[in-house]
PDB file of N, CA and C in Angstrom:
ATOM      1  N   UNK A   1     -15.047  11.011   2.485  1.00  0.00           N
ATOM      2  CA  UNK A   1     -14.089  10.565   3.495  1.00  0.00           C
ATOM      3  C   UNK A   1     -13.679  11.764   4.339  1.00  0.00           C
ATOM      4  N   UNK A   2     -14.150  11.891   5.666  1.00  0.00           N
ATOM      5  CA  UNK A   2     -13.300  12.595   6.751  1.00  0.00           C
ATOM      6  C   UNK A   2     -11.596  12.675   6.447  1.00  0.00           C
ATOM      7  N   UNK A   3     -11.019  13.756   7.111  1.00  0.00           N
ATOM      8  CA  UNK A   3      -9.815  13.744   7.280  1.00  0.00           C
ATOM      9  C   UNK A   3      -9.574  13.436   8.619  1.00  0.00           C
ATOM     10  N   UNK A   4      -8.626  12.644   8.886  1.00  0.00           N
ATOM     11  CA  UNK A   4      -8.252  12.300  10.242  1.00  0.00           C
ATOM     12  C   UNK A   4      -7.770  13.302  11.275  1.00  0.00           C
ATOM     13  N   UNK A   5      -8.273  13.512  12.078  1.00  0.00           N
ATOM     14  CA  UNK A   5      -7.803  14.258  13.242  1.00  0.00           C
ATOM     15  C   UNK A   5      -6.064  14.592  13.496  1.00  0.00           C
ATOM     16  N   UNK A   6      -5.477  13.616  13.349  1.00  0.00           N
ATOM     17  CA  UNK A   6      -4.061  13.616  13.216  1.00  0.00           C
ATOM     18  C   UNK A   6      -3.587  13.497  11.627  1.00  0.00           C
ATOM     19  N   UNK A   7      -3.642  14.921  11.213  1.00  0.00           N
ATOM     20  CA  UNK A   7      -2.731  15.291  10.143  1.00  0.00           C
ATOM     21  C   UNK A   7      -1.848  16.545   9.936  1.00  0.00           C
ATOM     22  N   UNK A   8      -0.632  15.856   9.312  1.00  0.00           N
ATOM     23  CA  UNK A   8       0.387  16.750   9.278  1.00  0.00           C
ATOM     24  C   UNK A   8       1.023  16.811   7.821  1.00  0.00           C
ATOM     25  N   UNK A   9       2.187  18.081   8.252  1.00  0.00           N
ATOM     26  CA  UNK A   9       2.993  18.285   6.775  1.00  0.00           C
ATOM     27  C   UNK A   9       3.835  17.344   6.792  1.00  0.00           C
ATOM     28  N   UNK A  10       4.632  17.275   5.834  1.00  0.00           N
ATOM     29  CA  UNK A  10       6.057  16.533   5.577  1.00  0.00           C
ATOM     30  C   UNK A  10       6.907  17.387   6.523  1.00  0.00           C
ATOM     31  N   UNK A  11       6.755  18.145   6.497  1.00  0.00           N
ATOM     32  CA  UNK A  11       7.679  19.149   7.050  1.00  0.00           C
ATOM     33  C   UNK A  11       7.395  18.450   8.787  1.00  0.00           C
ATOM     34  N   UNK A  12       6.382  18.742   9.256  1.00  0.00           N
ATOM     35  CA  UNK A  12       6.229  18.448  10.584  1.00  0.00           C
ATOM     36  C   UNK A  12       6.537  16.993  10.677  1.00  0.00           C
ATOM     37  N   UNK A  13       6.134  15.938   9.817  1.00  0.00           N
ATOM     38  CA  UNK A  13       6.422  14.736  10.026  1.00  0.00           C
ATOM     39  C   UNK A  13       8.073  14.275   9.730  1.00  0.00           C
ATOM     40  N   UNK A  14       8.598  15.407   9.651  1.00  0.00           N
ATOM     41  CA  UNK A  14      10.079  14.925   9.613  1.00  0.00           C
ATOM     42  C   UNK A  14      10.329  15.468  11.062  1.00  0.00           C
ATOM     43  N   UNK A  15       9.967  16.394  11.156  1.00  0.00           N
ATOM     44  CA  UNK A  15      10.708  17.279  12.438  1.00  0.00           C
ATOM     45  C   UNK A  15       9.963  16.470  13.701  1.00  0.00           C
ATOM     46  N   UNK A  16       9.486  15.590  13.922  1.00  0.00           N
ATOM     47  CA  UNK A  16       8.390  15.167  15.242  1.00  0.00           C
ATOM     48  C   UNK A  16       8.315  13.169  14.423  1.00  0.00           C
ATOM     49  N   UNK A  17       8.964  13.304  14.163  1.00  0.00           N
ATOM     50  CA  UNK A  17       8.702  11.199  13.514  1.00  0.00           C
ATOM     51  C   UNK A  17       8.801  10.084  14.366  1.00  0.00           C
ATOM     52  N   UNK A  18       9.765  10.967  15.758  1.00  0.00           N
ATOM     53  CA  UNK A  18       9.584  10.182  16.671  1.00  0.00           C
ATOM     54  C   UNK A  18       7.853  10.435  17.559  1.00  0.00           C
ATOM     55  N   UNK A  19       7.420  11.192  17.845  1.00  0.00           N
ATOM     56  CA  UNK A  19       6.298  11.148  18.269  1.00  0.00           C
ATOM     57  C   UNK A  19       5.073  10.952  17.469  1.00  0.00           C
ATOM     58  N   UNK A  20       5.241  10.672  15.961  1.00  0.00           N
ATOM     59  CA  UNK A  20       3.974  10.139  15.239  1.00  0.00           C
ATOM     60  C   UNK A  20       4.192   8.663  15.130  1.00  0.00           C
ATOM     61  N   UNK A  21       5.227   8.344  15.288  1.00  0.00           N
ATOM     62  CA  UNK A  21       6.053   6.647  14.848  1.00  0.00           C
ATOM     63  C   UNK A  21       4.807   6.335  16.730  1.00  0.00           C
ATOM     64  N   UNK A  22       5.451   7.077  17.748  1.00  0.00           N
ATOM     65  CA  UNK A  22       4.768   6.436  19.367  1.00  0.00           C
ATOM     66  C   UNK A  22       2.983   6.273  19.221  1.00  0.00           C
ATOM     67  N   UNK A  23       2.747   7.482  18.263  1.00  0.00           N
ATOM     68  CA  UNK A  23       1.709   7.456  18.069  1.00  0.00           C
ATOM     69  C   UNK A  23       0.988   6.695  17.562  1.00  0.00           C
ATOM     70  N   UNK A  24       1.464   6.413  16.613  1.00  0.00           N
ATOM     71  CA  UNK A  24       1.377   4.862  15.309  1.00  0.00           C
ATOM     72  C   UNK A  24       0.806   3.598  16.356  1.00  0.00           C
ATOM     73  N   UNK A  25       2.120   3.363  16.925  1.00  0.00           N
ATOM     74  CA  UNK A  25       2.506   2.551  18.088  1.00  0.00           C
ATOM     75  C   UNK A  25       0.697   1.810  19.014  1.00  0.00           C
ATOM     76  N   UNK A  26       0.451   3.397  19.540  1.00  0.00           N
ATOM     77  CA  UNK A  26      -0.560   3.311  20.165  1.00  0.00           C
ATOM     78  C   UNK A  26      -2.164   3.250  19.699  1.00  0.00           C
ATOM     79  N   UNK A  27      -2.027   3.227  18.384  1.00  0.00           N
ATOM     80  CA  UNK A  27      -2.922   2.922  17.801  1.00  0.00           C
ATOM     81  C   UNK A  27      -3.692   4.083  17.315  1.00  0.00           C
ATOM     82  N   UNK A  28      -2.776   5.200  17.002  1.00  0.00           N
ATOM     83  CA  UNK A  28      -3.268   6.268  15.990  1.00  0.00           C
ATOM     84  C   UNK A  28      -2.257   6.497  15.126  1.00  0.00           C
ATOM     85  N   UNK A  29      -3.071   6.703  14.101  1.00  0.00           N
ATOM     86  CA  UNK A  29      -2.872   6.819  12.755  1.00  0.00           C
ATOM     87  C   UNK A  29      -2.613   8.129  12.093  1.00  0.00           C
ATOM     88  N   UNK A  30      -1.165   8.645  11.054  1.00  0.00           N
ATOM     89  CA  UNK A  30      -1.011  10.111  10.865  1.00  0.00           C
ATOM     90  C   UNK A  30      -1.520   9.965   9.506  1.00  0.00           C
ATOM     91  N   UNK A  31      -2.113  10.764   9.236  1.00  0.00           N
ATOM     92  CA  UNK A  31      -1.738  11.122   7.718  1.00  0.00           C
ATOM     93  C   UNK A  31      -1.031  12.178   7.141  1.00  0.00           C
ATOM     94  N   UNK A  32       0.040  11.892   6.597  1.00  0.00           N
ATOM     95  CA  UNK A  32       0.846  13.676   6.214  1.00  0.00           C
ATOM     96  C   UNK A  32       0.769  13.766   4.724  1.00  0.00           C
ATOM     97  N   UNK A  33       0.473  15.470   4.921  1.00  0.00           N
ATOM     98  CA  UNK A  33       0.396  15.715   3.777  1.00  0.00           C
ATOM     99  C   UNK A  33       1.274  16.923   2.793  1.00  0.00           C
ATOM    100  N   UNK A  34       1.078  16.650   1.774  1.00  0.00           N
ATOM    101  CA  UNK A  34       2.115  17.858   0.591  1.00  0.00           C
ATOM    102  C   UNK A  34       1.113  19.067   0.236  1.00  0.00           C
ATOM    103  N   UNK A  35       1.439  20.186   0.119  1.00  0.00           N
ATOM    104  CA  UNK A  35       0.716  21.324  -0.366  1.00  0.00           C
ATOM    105  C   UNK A  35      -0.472  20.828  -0.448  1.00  0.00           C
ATOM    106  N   UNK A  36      -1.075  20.840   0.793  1.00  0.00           N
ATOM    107  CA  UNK A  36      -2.767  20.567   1.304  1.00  0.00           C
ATOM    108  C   UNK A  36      -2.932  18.929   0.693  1.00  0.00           C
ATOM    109  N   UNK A  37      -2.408  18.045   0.158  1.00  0.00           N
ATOM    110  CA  UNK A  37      -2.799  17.069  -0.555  1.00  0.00           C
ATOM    111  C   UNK A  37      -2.497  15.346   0.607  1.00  0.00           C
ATOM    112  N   UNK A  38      -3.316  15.123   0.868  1.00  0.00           N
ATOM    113  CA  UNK A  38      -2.303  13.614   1.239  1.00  0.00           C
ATOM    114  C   UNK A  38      -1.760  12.665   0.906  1.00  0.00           C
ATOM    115  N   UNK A  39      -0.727  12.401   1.043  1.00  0.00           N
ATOM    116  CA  UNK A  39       0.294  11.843   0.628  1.00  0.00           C
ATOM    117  C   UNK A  39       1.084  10.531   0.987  1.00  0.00           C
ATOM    118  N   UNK A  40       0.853  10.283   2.124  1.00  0.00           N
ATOM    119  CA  UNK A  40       0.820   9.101   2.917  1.00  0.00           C
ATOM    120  C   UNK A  40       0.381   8.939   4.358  1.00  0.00           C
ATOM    121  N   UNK A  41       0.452   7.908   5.093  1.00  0.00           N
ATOM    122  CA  UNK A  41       0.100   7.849   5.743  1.00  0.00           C
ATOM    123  C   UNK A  41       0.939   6.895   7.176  1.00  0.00           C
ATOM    124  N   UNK A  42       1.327   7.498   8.627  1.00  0.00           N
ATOM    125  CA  UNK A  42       1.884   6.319   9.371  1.00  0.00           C
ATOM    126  C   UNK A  42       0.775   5.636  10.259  1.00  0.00           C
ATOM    127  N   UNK A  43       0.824   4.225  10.164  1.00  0.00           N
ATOM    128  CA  UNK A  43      -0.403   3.564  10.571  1.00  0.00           C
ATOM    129  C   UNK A  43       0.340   2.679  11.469  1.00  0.00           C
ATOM    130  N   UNK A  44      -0.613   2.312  12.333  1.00  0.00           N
ATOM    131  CA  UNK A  44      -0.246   0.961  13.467  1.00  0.00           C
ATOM    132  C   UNK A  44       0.287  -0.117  12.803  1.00  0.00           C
ATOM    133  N   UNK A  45       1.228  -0.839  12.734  1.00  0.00           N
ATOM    134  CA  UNK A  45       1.573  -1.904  12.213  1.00  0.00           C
ATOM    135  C   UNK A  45       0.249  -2.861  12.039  1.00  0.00           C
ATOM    136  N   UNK A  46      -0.531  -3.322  12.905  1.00  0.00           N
ATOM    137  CA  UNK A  46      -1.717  -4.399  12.791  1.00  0.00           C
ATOM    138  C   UNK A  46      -2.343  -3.827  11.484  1.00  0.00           C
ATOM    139  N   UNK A  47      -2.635  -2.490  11.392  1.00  0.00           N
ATOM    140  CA  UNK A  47      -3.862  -2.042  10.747  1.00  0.00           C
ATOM    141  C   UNK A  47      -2.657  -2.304   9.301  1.00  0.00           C
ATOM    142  N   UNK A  48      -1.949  -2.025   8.727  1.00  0.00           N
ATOM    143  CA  UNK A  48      -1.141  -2.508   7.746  1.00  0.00           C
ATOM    144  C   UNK A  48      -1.145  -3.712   7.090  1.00  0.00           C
ATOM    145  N   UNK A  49      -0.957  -4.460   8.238  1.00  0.00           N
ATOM    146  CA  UNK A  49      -0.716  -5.861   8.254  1.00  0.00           C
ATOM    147  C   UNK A  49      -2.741  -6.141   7.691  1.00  0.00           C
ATOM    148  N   UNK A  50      -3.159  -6.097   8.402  1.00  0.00           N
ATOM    149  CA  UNK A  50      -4.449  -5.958   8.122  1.00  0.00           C
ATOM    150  C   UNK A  50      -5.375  -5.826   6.719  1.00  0.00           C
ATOM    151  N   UNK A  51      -4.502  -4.660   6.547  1.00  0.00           N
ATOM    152  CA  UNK A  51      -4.903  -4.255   4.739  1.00  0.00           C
ATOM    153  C   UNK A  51      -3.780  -5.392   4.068  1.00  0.00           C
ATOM    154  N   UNK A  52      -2.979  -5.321   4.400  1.00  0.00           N
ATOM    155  CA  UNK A  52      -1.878  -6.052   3.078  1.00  0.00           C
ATOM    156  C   UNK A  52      -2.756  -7.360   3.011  1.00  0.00           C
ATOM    157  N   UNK A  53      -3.062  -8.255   4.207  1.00  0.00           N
ATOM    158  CA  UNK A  53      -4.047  -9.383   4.650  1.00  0.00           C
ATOM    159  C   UNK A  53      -5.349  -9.344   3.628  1.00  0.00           C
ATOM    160  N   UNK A  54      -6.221  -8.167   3.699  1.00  0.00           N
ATOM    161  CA  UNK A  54      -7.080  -8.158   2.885  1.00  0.00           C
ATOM    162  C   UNK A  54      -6.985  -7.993   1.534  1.00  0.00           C
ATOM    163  N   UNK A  55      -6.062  -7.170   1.091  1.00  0.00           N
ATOM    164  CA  UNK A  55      -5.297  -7.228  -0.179  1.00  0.00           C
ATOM    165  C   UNK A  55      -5.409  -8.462  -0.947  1.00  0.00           C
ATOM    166  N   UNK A  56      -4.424  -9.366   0.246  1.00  0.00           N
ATOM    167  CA  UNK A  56      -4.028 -10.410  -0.647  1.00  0.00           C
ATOM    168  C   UNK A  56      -5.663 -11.309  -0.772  1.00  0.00           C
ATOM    169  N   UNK A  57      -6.462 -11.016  -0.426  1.00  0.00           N
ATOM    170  CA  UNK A  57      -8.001 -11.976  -0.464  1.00  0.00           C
ATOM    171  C   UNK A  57      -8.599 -11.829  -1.845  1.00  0.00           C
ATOM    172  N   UNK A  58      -8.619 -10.503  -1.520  1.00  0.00           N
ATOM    173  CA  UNK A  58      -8.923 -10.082  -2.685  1.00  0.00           C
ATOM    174  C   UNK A  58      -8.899 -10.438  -3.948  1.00  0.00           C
ATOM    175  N   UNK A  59      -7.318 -10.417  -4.272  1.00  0.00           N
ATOM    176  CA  UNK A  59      -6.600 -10.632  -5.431  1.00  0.00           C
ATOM    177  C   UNK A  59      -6.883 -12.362  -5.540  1.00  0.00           C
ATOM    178  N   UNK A  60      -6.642 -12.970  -4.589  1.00  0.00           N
ATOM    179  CA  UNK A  60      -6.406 -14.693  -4.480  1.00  0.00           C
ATOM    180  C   UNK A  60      -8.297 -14.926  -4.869  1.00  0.00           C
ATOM    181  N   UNK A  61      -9.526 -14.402  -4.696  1.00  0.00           N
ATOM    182  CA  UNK A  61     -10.746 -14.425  -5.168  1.00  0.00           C
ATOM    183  C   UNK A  61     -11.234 -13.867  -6.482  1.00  0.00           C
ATOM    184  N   UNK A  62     -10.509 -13.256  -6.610  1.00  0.00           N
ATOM    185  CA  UNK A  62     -10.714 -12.641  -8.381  1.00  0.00           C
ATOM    186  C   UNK A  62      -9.775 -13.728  -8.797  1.00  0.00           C
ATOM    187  N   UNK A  63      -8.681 -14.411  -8.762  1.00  0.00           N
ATOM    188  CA  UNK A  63      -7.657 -15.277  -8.884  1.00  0.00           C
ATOM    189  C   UNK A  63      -8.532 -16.037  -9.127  1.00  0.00           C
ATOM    190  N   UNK A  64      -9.486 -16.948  -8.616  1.00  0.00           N
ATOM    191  CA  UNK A  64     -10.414 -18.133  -8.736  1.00  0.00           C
ATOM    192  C   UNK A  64     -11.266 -17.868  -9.369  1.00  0.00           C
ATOM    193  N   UNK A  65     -12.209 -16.509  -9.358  1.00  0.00           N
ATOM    194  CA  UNK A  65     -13.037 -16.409  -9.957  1.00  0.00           C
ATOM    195  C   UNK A  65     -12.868 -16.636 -11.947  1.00  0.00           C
ATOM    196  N   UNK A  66     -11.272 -16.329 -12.454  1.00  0.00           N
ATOM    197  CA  UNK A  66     -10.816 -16.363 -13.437  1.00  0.00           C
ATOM    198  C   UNK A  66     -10.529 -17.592 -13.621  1.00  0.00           C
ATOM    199  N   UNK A  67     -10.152 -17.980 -13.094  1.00  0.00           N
ATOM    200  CA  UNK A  67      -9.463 -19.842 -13.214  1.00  0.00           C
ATOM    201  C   UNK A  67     -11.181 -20.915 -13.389  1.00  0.00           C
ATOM    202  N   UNK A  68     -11.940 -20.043 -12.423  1.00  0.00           N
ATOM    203  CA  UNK A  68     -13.493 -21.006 -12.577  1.00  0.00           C
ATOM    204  C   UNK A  68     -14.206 -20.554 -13.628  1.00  0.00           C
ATOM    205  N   UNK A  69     -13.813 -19.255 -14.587  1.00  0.00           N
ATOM    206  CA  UNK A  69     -14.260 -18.931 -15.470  1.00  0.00           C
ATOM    207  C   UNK A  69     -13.483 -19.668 -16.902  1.00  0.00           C
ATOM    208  N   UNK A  70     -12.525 -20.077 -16.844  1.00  0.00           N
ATOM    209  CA  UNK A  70     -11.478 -21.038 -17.451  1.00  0.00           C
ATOM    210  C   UNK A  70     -11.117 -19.351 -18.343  1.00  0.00           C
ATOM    211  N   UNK A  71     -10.447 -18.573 -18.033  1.00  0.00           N
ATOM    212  CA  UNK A  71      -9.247 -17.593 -17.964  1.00  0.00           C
ATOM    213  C   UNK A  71      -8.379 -18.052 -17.861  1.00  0.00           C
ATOM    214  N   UNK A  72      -7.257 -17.255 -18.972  1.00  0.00           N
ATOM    215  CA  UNK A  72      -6.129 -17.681 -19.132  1.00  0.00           C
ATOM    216  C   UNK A  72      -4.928 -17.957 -17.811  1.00  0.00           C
ATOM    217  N   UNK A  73      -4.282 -18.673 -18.472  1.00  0.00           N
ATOM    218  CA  UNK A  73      -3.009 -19.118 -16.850  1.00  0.00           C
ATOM    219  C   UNK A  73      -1.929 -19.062 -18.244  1.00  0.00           C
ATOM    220  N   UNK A  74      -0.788 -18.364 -16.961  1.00  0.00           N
ATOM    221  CA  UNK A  74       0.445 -18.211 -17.370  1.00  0.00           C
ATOM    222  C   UNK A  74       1.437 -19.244 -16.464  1.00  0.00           C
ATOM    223  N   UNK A  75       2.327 -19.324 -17.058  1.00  0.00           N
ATOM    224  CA  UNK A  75       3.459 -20.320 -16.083  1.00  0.00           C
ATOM    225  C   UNK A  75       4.264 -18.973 -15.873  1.00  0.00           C
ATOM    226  N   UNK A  76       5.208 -19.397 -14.137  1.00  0.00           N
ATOM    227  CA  UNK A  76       6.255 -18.860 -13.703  1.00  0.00           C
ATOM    228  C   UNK A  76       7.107 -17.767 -14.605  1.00  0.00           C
ATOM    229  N   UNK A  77       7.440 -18.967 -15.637  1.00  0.00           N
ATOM    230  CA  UNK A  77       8.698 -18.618 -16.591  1.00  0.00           C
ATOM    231  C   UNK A  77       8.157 -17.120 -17.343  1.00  0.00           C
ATOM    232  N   UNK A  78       6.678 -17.366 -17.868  1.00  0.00           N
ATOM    233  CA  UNK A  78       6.607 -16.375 -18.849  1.00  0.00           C
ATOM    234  C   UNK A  78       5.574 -15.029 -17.963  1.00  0.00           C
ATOM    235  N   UNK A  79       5.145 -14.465 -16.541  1.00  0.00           N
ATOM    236  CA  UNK A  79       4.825 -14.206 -15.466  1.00  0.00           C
ATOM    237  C   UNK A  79       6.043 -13.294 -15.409  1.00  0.00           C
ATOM    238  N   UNK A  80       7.513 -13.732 -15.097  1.00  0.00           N
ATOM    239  CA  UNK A  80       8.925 -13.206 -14.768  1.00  0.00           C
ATOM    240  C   UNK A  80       9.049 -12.358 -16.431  1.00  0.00           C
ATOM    241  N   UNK A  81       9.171 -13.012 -17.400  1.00  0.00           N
ATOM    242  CA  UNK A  81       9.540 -12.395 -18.201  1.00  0.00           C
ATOM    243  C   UNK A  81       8.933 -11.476 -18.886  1.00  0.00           C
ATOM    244  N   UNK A  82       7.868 -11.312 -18.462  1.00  0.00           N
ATOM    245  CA  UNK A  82       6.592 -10.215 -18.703  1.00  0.00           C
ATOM    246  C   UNK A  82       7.202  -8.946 -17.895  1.00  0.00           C
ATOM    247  N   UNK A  83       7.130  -9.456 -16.594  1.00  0.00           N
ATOM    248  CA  UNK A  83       7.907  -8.041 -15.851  1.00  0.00           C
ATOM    249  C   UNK A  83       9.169  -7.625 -16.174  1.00  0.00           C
ATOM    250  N   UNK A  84      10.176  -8.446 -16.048  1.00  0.00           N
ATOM    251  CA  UNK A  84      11.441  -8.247 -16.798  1.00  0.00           C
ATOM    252  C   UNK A  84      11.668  -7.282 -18.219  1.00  0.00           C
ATOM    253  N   UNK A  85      10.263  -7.905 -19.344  1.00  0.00           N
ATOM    254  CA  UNK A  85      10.753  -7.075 -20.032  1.00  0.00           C
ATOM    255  C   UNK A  85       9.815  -5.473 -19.980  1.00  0.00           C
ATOM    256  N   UNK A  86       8.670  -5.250 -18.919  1.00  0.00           N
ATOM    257  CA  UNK A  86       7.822  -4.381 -18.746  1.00  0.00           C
ATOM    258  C   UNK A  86       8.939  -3.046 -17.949  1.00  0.00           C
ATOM    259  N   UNK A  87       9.767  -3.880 -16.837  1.00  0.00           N
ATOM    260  CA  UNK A  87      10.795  -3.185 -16.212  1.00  0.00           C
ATOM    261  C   UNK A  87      12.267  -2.175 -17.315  1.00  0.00           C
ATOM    262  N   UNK A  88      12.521  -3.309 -18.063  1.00  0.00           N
ATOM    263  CA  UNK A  88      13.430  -3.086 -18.873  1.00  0.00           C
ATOM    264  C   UNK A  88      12.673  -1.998 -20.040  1.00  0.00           C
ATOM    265  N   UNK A  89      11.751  -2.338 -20.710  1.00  0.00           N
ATOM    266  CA  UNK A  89      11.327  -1.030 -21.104  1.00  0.00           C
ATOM    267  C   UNK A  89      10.817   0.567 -20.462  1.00  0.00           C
ATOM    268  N   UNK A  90      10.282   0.369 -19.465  1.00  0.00           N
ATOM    269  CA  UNK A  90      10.519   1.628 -18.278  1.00  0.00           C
ATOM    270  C   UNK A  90      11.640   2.159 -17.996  1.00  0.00           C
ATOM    271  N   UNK A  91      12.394   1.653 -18.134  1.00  0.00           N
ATOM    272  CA  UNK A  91      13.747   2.370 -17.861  1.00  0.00           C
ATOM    273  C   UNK A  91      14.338   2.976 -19.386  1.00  0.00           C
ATOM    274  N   UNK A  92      13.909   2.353 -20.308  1.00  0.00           N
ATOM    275  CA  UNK A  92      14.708   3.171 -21.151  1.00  0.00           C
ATOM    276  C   UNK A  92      13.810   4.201 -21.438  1.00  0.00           C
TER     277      UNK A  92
END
């Protein structure tokens, strides 16, 4: 993977956020990074929207592929309380 032409520090992306946010805007993309590493990234809203979009395909096709494989199904109730108690043990 190339590094993008537009990359910066944290440092610079705090001090200039209004001109990477315009940048975003116009359809370039920052990536900033921590002690040489990248770390995130500000992207065009579409291109976001875009991935979260493909994301969810993804997941919703492996989703079927398990259900047509007759893989297990959970209800709502026990789904919530899985995280609930996955959350509640992380914290302590």
């Amino acid at each position: 993977m190339t590094e993008p032409e537009n990359t910066v520090t944290v440092r610079d992306a705090r001090a200039h956020l209004a001109d990477h946010i315009n940048r975003a805007e116009e359809g370039t993309p920052t990536v900033i990074t921590r002690n040489g590493a990248p770390v995130a990234a500000l992207v065009p809203i579409a291109d976001f929207d875009a991935l979260e979009e493909a994301a969810d395909l993804v997941l919703a096709r492996e989703a079927e592929e398990v259900l047509a494989e007759g893989g297990p199904t959970v209800t709502m109730a026990e789904l919530l309380a899985d995280l609930f108690t996955e959350h509640n043990e992380d914290a302590a």
